[in-house]
Protein backbone atom coordinates (compact mmCIF):
# COMPACT_ATOMS: atom_id res chain seq x y z
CA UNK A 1 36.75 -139.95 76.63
CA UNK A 2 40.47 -140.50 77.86
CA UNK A 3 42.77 -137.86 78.84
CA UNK A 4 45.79 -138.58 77.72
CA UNK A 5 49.34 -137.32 79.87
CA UNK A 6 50.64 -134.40 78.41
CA UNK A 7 53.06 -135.09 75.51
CA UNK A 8 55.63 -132.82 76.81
CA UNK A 9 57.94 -132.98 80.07
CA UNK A 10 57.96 -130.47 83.27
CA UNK A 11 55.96 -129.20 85.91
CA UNK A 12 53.93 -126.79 84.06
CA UNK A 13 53.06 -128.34 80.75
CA UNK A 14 51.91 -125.84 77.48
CA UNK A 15 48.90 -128.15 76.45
CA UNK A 16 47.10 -131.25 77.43
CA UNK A 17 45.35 -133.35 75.03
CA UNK A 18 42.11 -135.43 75.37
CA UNK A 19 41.51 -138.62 73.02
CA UNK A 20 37.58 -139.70 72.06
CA UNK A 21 38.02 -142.77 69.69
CA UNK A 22 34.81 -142.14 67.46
CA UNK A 23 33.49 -144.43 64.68
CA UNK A 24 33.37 -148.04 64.16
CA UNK A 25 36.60 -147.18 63.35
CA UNK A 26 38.11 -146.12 66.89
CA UNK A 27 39.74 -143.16 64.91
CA UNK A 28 41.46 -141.11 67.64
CA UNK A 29 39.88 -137.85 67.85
CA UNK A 30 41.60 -135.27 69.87
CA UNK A 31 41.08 -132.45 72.02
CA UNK A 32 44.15 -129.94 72.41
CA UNK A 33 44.04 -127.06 74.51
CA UNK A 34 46.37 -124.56 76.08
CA UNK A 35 46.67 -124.82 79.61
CA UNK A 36 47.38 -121.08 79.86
CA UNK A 37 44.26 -119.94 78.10
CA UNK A 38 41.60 -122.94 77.50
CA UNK A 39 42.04 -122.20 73.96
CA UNK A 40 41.33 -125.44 71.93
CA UNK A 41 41.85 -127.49 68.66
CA UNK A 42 39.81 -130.17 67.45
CA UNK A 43 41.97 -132.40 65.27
CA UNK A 44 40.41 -135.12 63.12
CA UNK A 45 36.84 -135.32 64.16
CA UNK A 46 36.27 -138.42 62.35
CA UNK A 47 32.29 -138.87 63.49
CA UNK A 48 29.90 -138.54 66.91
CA UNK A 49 29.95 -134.91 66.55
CA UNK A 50 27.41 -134.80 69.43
CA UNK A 51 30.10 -137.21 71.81
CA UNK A 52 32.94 -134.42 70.46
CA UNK A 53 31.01 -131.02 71.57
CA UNK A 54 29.98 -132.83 75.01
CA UNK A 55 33.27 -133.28 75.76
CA UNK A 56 34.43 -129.60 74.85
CA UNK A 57 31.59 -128.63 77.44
CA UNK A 58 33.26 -131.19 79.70
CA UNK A 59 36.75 -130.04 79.44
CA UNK A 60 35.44 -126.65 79.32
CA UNK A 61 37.69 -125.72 76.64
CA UNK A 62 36.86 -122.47 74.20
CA UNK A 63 36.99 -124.35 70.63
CA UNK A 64 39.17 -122.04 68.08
CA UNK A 65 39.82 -124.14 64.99
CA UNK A 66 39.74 -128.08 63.82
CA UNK A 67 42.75 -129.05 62.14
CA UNK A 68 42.78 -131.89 59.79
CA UNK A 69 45.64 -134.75 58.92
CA UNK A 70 44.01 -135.91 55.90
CA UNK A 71 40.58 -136.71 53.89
CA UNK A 72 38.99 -140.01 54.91
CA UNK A 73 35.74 -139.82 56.28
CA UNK A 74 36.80 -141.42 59.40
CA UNK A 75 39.18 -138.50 60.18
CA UNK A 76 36.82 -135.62 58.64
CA UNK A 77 33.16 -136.64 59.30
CA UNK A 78 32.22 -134.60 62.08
CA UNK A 79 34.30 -131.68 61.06
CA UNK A 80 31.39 -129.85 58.65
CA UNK A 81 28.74 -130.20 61.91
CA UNK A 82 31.65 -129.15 64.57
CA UNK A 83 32.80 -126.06 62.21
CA UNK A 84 29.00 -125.35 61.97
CA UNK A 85 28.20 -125.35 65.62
CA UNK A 86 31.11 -123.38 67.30
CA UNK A 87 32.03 -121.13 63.72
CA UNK A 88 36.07 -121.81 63.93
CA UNK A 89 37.63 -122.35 60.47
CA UNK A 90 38.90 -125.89 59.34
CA UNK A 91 42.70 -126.07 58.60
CA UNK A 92 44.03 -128.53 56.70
CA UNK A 93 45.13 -131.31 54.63
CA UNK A 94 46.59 -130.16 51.74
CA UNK A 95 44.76 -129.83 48.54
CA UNK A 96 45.76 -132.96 46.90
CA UNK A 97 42.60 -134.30 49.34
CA UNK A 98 40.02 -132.35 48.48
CA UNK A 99 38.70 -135.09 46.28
CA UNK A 100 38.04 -136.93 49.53
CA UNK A 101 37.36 -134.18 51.28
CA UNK A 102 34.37 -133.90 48.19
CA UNK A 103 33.32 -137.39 48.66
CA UNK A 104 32.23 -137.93 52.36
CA UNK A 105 28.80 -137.75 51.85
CA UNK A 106 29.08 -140.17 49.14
CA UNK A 107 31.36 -142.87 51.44
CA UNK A 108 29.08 -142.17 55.17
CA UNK A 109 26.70 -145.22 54.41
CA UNK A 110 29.59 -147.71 53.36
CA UNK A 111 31.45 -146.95 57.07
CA UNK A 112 28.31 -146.34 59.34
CA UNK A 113 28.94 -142.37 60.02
CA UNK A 114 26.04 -140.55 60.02
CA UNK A 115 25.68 -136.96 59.36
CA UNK A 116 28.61 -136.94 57.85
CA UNK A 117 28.60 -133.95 55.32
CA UNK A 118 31.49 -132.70 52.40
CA UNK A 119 33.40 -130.40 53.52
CA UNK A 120 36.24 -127.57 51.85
CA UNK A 121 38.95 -126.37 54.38
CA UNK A 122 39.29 -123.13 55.16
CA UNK A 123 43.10 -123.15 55.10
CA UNK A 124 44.62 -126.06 53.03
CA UNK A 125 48.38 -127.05 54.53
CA UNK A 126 51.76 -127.18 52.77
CA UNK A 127 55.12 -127.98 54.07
CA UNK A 128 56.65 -125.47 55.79
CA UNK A 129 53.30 -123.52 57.11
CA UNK A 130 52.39 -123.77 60.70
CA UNK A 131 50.13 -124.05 62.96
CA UNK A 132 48.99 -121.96 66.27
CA UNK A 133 47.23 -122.57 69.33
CA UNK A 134 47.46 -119.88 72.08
CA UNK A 135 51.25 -119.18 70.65
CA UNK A 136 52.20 -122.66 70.72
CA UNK A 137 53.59 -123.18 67.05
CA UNK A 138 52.73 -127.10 65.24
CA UNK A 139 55.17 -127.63 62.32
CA UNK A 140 53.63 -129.31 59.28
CA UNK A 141 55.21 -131.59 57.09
CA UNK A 142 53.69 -133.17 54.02
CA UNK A 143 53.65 -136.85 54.28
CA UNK A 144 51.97 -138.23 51.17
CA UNK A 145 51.79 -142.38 50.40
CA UNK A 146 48.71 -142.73 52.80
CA UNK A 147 46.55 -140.21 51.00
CA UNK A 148 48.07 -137.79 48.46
CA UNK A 149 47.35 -134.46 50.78
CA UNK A 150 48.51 -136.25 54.49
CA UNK A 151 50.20 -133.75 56.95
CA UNK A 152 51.60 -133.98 59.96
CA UNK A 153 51.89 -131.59 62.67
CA UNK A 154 54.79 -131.60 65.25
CA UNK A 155 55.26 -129.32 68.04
CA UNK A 156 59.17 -129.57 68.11
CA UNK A 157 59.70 -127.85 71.89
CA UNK A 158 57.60 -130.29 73.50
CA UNK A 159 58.55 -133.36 71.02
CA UNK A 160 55.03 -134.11 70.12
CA UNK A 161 52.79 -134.89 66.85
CA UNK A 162 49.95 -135.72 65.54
CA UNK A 163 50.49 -138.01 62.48
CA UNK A 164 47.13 -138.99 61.35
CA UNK A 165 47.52 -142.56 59.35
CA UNK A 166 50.94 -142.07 58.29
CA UNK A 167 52.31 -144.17 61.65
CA UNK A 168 50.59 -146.52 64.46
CA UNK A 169 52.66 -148.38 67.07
CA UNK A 170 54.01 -151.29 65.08
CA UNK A 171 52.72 -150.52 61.75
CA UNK A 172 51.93 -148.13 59.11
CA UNK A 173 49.48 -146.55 57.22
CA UNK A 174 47.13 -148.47 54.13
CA UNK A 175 48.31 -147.88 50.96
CA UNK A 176 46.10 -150.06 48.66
CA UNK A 177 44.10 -147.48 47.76
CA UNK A 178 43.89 -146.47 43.75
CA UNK A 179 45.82 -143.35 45.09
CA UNK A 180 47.96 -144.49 47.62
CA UNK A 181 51.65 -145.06 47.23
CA UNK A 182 53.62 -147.36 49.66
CA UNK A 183 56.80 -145.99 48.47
CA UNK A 184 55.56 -142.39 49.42
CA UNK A 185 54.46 -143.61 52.51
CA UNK A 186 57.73 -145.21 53.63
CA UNK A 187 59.79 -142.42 52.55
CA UNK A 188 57.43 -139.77 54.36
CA UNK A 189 58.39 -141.39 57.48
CA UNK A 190 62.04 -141.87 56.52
CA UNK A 191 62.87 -138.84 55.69
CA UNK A 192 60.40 -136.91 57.00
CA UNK A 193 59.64 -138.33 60.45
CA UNK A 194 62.81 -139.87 61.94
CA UNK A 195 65.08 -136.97 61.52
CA UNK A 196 62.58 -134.93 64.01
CA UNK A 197 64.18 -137.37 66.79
CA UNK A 198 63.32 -140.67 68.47
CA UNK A 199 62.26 -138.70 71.49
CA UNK A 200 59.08 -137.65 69.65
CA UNK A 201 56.20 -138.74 71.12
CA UNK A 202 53.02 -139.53 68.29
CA UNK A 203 49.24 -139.57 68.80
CA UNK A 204 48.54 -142.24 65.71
CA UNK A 205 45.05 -142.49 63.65
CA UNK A 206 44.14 -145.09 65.62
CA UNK A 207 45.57 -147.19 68.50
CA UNK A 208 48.08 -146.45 71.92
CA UNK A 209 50.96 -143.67 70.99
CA UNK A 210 54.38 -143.95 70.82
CA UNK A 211 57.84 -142.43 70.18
CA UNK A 212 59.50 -142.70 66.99
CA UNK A 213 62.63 -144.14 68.36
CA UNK A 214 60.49 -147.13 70.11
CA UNK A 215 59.31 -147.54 66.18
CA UNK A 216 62.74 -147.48 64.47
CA UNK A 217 63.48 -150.49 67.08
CA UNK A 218 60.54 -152.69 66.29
CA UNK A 219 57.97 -151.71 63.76
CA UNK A 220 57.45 -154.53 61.40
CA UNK A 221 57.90 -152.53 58.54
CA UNK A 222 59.77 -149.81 59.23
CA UNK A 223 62.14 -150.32 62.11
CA UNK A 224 65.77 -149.79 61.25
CA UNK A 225 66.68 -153.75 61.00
CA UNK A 226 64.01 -153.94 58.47
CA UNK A 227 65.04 -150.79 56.30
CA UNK A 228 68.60 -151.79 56.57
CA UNK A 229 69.47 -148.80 58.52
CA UNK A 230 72.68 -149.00 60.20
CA UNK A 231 72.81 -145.95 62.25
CA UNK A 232 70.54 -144.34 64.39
């Protein structure tokens, strides 16, 4: 379990977030709670549902919803268990992955999860909705090429977001799946991502965070000198 520094900046920060890579995967499974009322989101509990609700009981957080970024099993695994044993509703990905979302069960042998069940969202996610924890408001944006149902949550006031497998620090997302599309992908975080400000700090699928100005200077496939992006 590592607790990560709060995302935001001051002496008395909204939320704090705590990040369990789970999986063979090391998918970044986090923990985001209010520090005014212990309130708490699960977001992307890819797997080791058991590791996940020991370190609610650790944190000793009071669990309210899990929110979801997309459909692969390694990001949804342990959310049918985790809704199960605390009864909080799962919100998210849009609807275009529910035919992931349908197929986890199917996929848990292929990438060593276990107990891994199908699951249907509660509340699917489209552009424009939001997102609340103890009044704290998470935009979402739709960011297909990834998966064609990605979102991504930002929390503009404290210049924070969770982006799933859209963006990791000095590279993108897959997109050689059937339904992938690396055109989508780039333009999600063109046009979607960068004009939300290079002061935004990211929590990634996978691997260390970053800001999305430290990206736009040296990503290998999306920094400005490789788009041809002259002003930033």
């Amino acid at each position: 379990m590592n607790n990560s520094d709060h995302p935001g900046s001051g002496p008395q920060p909204r939320f704090q977030v705590c990040i369990i890579p789970v999986t063979p995967l090391q998918q970044n499974c986090s923990i985001i709670w209010s520090t005014k009322t212990r309130e708490a989101a699960i977001v992307d509990p890819g797997g080791e549902a058991d590791r996940i609700i020991t370190a609610v009981a650790e944190l000793d957080v009071n669990v309210a919803a899990i929110w979801l970024t997309h459909g692969h099993i390694d990001h949804v695994g342990a959310a049918g268990p985790i809704r199960k044993r605390f009864d909080v509703p799962i919100v998210g990905p849009h609807a275009k992955d529910q035919f992931l979302l349908d197929a986890i069960e199917a996929s848990s042998g292929k990438y060593g999860i276990q107990g891994a069940t199908n699951v249907t969202p509660d509340r699917y996610l489209s552009e424009g909705d939001k997102v609340e924890l103890s009044g704290i408001d998470f935009d979402v944006y739709e960011c297909p090429g990834h998966t064609p149902g990605h979102i991504v949550l930002v929390q503009p006031d404290d210049a924070f977001a969770f982006v799933g497998d859209v963006l990791f620090r000095g590279s993108v997302g897959r997109s050689d799946f059937p339904y992938s599309n690396h055109d989508d992908l780039i333009h999600s975080i063109v046009h979607k991502l960068w004009p939300l400000g290079n002061e935004i700090r990211f929590l990634p699928g996978h691997g260390p965070m970053s800001t999305f100005g430290q990206e736009r200077i040296d990503n290998a496939f999306v920094a400005d000198s490789v788009l041809g992006i002259e002003e930033r």
